[in-house]
PDB file of N, CA and C in Angstrom:
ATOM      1  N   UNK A   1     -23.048  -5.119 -12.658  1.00  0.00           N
ATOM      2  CA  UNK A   1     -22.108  -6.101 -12.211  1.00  0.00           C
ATOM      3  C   UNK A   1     -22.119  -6.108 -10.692  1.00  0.00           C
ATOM      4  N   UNK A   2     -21.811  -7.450 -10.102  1.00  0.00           N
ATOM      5  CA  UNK A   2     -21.598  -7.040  -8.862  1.00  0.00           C
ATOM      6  C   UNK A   2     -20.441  -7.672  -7.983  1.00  0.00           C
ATOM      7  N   UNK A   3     -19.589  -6.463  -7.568  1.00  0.00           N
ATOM      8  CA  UNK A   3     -18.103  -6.539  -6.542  1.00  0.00           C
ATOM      9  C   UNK A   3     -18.154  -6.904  -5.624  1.00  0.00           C
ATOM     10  N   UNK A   4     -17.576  -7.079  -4.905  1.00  0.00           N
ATOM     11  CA  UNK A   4     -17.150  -7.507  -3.273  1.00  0.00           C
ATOM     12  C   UNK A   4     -15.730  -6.795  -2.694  1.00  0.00           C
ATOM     13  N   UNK A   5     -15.870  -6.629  -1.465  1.00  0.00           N
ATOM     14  CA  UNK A   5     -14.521  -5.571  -1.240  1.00  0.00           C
ATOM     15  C   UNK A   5     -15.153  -6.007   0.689  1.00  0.00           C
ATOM     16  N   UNK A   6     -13.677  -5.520   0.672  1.00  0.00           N
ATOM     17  CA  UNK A   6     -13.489  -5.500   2.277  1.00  0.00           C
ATOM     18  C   UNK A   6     -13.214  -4.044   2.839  1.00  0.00           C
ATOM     19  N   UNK A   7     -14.060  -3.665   4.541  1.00  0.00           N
ATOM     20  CA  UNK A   7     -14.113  -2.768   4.720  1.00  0.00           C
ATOM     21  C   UNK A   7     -13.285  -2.729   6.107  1.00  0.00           C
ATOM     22  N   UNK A   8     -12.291  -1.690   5.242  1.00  0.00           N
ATOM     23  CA  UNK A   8     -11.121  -1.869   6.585  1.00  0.00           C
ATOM     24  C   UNK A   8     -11.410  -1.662   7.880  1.00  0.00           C
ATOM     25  N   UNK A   9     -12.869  -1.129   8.145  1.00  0.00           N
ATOM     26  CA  UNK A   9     -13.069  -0.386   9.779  1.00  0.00           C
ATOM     27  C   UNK A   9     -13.953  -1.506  10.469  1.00  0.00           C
ATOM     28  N   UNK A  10     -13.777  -2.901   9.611  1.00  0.00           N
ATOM     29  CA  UNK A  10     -14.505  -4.174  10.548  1.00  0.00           C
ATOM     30  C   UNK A  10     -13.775  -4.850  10.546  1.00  0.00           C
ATOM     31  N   UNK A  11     -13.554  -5.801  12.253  1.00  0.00           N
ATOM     32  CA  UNK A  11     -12.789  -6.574  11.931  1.00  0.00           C
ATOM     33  C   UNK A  11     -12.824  -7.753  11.644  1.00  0.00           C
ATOM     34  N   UNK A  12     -14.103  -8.197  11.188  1.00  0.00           N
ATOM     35  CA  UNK A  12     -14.917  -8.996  10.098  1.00  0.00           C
ATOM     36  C   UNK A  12     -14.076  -9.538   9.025  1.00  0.00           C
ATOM     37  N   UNK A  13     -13.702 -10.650   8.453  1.00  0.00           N
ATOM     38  CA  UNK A  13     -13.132 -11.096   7.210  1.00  0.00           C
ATOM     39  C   UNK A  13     -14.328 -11.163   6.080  1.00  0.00           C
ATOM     40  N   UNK A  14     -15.550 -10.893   6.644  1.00  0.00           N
ATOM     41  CA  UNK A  14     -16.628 -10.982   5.578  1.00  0.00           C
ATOM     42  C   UNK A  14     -16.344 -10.320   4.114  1.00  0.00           C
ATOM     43  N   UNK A  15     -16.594 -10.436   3.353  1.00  0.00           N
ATOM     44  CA  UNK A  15     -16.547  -9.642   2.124  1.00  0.00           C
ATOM     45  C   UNK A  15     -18.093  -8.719   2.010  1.00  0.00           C
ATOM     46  N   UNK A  16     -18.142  -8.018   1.401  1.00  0.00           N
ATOM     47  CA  UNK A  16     -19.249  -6.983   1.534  1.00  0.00           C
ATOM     48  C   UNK A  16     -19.386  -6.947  -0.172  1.00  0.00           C
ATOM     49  N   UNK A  17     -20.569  -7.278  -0.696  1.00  0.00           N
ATOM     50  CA  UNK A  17     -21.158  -7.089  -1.880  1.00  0.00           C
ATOM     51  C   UNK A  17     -22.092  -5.626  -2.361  1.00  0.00           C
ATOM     52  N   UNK A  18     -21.741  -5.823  -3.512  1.00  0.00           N
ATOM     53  CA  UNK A  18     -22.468  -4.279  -4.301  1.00  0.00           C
ATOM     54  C   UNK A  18     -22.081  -4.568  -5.356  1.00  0.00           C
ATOM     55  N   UNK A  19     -23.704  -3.441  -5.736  1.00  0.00           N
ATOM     56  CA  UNK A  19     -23.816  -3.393  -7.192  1.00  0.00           C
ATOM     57  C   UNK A  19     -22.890  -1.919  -7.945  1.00  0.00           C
ATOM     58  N   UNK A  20     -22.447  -1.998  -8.566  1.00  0.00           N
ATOM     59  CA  UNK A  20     -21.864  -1.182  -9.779  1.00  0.00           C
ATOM     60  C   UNK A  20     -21.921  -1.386 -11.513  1.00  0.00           C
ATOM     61  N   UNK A  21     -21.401   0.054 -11.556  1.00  0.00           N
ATOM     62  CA  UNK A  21     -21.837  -0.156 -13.516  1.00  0.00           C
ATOM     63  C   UNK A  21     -20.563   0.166 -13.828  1.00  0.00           C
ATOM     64  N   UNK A  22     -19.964  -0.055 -15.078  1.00  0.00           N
ATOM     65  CA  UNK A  22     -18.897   0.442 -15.803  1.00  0.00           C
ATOM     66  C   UNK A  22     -18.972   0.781 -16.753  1.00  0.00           C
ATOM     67  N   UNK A  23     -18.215   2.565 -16.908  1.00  0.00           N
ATOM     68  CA  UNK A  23     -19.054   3.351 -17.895  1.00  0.00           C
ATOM     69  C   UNK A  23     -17.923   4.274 -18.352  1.00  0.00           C
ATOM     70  N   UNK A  24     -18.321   4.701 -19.448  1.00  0.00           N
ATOM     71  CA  UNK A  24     -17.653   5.903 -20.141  1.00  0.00           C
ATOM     72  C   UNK A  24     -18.033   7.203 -20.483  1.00  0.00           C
ATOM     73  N   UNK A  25     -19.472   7.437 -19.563  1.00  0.00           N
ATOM     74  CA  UNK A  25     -20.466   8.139 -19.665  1.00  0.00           C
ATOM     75  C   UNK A  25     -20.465   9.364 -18.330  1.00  0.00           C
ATOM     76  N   UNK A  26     -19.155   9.094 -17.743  1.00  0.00           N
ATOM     77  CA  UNK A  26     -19.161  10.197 -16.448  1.00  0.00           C
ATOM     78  C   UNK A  26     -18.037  10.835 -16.380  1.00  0.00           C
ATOM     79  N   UNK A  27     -18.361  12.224 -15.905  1.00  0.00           N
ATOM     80  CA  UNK A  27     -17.585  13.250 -16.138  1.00  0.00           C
ATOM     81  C   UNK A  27     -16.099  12.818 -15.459  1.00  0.00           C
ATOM     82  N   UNK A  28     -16.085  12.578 -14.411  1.00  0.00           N
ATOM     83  CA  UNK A  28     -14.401  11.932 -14.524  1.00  0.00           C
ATOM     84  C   UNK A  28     -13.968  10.958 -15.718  1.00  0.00           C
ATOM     85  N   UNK A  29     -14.355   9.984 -16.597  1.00  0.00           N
ATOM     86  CA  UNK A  29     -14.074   9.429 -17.793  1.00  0.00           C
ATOM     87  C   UNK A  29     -13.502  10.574 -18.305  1.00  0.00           C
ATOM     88  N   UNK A  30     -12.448  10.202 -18.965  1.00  0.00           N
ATOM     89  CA  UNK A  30     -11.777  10.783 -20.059  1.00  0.00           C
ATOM     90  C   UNK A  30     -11.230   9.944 -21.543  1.00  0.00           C
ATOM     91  N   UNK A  31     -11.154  10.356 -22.664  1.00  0.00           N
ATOM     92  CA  UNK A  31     -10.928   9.817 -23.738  1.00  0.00           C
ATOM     93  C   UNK A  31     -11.644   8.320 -23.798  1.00  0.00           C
ATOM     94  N   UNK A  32     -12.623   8.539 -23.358  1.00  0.00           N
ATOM     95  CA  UNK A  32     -13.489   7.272 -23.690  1.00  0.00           C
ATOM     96  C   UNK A  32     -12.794   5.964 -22.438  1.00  0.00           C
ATOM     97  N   UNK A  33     -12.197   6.466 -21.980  1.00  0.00           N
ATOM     98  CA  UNK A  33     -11.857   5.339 -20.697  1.00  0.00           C
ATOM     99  C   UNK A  33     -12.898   4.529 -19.943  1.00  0.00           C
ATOM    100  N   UNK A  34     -12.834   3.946 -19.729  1.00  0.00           N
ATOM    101  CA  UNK A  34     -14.313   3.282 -19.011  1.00  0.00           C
ATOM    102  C   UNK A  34     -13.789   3.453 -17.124  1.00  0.00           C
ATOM    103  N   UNK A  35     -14.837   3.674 -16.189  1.00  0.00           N
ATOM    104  CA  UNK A  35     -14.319   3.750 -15.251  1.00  0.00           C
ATOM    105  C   UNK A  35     -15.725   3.026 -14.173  1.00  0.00           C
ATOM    106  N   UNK A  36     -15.101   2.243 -12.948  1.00  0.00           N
ATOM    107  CA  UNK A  36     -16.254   1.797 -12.431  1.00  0.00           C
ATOM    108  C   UNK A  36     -17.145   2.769 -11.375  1.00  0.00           C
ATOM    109  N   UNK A  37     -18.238   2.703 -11.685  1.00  0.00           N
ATOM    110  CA  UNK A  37     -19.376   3.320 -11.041  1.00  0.00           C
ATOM    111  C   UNK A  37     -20.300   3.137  -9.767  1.00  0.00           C
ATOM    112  N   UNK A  38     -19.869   3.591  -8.215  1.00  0.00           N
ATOM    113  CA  UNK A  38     -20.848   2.806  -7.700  1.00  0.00           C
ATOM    114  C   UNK A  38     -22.423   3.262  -7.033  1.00  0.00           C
ATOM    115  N   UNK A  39     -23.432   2.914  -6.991  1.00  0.00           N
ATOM    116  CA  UNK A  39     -24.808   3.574  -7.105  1.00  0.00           C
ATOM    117  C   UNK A  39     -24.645   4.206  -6.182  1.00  0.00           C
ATOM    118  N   UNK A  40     -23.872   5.360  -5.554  1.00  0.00           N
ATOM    119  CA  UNK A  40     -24.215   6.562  -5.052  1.00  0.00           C
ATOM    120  C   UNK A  40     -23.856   7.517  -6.229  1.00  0.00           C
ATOM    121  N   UNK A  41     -23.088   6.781  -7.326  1.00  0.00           N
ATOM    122  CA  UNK A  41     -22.194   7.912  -8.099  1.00  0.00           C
ATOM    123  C   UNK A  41     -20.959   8.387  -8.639  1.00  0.00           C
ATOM    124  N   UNK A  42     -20.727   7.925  -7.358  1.00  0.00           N
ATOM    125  CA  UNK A  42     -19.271   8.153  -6.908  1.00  0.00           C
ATOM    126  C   UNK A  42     -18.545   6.921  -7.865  1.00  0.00           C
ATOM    127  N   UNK A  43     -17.406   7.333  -8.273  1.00  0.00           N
ATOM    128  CA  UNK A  43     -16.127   6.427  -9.072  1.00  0.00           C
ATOM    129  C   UNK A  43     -15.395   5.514  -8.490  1.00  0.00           C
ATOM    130  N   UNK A  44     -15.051   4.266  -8.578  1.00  0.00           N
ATOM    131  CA  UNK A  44     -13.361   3.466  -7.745  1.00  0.00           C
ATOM    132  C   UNK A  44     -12.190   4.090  -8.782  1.00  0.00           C
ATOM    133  N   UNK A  45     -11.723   4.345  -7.187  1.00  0.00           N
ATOM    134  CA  UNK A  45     -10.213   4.878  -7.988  1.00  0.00           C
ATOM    135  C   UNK A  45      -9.292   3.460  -7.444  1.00  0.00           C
ATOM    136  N   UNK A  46      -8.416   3.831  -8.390  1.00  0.00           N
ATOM    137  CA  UNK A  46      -7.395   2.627  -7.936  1.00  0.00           C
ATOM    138  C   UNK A  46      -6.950   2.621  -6.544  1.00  0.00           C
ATOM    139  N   UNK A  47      -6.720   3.618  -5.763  1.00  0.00           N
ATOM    140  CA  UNK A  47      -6.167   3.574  -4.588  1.00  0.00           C
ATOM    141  C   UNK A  47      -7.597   2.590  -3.802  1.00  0.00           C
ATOM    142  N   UNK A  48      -8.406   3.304  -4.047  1.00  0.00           N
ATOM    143  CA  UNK A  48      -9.660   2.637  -3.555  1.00  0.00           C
ATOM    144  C   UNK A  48     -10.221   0.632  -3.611  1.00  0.00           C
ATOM    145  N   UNK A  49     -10.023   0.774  -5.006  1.00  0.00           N
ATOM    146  CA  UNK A  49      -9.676  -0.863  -5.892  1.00  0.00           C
ATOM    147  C   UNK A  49      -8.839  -1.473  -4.964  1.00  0.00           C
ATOM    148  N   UNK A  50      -7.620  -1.091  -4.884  1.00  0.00           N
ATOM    149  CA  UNK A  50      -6.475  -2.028  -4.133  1.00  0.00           C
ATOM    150  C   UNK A  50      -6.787  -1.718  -2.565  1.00  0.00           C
ATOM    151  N   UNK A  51      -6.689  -0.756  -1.841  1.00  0.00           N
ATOM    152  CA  UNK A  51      -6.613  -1.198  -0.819  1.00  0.00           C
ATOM    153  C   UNK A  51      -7.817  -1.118   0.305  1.00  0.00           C
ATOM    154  N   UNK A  52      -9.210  -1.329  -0.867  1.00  0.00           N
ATOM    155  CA  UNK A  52     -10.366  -2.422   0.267  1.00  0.00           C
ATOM    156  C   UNK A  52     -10.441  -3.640  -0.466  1.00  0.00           C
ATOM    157  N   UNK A  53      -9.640  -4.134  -1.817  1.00  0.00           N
ATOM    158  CA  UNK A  53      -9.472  -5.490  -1.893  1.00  0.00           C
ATOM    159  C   UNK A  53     -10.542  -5.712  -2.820  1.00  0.00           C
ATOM    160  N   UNK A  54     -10.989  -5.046  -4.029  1.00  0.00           N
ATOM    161  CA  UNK A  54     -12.494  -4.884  -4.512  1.00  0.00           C
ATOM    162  C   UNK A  54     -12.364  -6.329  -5.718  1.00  0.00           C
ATOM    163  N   UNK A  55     -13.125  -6.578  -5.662  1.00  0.00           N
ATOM    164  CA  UNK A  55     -13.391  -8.119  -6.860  1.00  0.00           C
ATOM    165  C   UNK A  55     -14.372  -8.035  -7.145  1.00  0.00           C
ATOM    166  N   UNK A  56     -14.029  -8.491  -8.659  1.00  0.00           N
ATOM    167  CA  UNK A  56     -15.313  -8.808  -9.613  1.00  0.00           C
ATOM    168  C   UNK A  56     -16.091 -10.191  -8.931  1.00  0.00           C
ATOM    169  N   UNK A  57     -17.068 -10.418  -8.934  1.00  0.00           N
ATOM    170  CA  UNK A  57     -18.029 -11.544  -7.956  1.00  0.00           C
ATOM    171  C   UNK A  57     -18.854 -11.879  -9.352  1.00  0.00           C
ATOM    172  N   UNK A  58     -19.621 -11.113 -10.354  1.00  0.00           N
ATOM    173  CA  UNK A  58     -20.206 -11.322 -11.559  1.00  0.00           C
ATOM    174  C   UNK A  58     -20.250 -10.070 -12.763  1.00  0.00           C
ATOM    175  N   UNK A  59     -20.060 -10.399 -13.473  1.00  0.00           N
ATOM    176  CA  UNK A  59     -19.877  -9.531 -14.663  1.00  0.00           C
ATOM    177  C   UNK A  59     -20.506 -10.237 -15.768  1.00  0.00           C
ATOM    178  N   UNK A  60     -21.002  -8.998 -17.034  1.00  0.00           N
ATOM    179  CA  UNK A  60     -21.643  -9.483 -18.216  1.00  0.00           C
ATOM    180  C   UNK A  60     -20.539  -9.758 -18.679  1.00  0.00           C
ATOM    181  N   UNK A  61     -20.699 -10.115 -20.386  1.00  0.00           N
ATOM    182  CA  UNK A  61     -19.816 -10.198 -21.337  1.00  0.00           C
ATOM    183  C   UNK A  61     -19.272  -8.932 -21.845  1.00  0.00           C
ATOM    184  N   UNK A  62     -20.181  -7.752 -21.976  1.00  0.00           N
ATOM    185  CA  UNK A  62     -19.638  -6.549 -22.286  1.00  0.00           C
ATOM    186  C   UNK A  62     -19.045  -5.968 -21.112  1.00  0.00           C
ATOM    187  N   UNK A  63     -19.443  -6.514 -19.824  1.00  0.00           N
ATOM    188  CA  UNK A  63     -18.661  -5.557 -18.678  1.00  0.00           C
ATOM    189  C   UNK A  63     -16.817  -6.114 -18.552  1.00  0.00           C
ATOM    190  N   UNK A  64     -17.086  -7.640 -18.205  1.00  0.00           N
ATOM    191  CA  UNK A  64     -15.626  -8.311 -18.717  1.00  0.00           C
ATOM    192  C   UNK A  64     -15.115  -7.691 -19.542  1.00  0.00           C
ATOM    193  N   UNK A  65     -15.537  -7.054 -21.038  1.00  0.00           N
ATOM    194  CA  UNK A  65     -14.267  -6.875 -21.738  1.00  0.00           C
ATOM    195  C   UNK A  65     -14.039  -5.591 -21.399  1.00  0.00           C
ATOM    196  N   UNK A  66     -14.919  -4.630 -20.901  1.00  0.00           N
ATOM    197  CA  UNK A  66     -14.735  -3.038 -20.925  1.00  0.00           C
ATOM    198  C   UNK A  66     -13.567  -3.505 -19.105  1.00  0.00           C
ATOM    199  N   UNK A  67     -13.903  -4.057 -18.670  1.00  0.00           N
ATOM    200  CA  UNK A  67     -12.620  -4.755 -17.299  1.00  0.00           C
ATOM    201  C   UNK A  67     -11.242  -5.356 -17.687  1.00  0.00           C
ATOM    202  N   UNK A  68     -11.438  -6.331 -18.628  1.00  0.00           N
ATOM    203  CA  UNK A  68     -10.377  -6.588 -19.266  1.00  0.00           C
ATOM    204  C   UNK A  68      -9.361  -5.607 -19.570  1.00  0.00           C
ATOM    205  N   UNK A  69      -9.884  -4.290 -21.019  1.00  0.00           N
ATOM    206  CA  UNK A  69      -9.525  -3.363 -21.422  1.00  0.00           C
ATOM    207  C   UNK A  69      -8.815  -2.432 -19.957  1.00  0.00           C
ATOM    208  N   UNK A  70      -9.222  -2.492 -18.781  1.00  0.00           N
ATOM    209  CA  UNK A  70      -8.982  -1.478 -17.899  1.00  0.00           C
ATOM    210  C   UNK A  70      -7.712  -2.509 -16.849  1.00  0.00           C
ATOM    211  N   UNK A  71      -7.426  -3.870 -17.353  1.00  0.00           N
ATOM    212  CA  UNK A  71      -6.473  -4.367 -16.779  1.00  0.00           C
ATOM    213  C   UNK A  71      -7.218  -5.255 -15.353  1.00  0.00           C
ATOM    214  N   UNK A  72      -8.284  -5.080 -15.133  1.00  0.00           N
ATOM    215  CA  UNK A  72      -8.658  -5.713 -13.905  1.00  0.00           C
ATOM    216  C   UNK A  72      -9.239  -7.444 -13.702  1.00  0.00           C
ATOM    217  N   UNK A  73      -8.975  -7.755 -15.206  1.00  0.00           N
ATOM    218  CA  UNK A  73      -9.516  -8.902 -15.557  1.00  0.00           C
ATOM    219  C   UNK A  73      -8.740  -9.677 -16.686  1.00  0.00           C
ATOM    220  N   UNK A  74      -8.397 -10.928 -16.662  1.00  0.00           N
ATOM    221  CA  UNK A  74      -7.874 -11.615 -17.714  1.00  0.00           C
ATOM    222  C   UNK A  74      -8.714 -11.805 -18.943  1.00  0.00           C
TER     223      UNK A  74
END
């Protein structure tokens, strides 16, 4: 899938794109939670989500609903 997020240390209004996966397959996941993934590895935590402003830009059909399920998507 790929996000967009703003990076608070520019003072750029640009949005900044990347790729990520959403998975239930990494050791922070718990009880089958799905959590987003970004290609260094590393997890979005919610604090992270909300305050660089992160958006879905494209998603599959299975990523939408595993987003849906996690509240980040209608």
């Amino acid at each position: 899938m790929i996000l967009s997020y703003r990076d608070l240390f520019q003072e750029s209004k640009r949005r900044i794109r990347i790729k990520a996966e959403i998975t239930t397959e990494h050791s922070v996941s718990s009880y089958g939670q799905p959590l987003i993934v970004l290609p260094d590895g590393g997890p979005i935590d919610l604090l992270s989500w909300v305050s660089l402003d992160y958006r879905v830009v494209r998603a599959n059909k299975k990523e939408s609903e595993e987003l849906a399920r996690l509240g980040l998507l209608e």
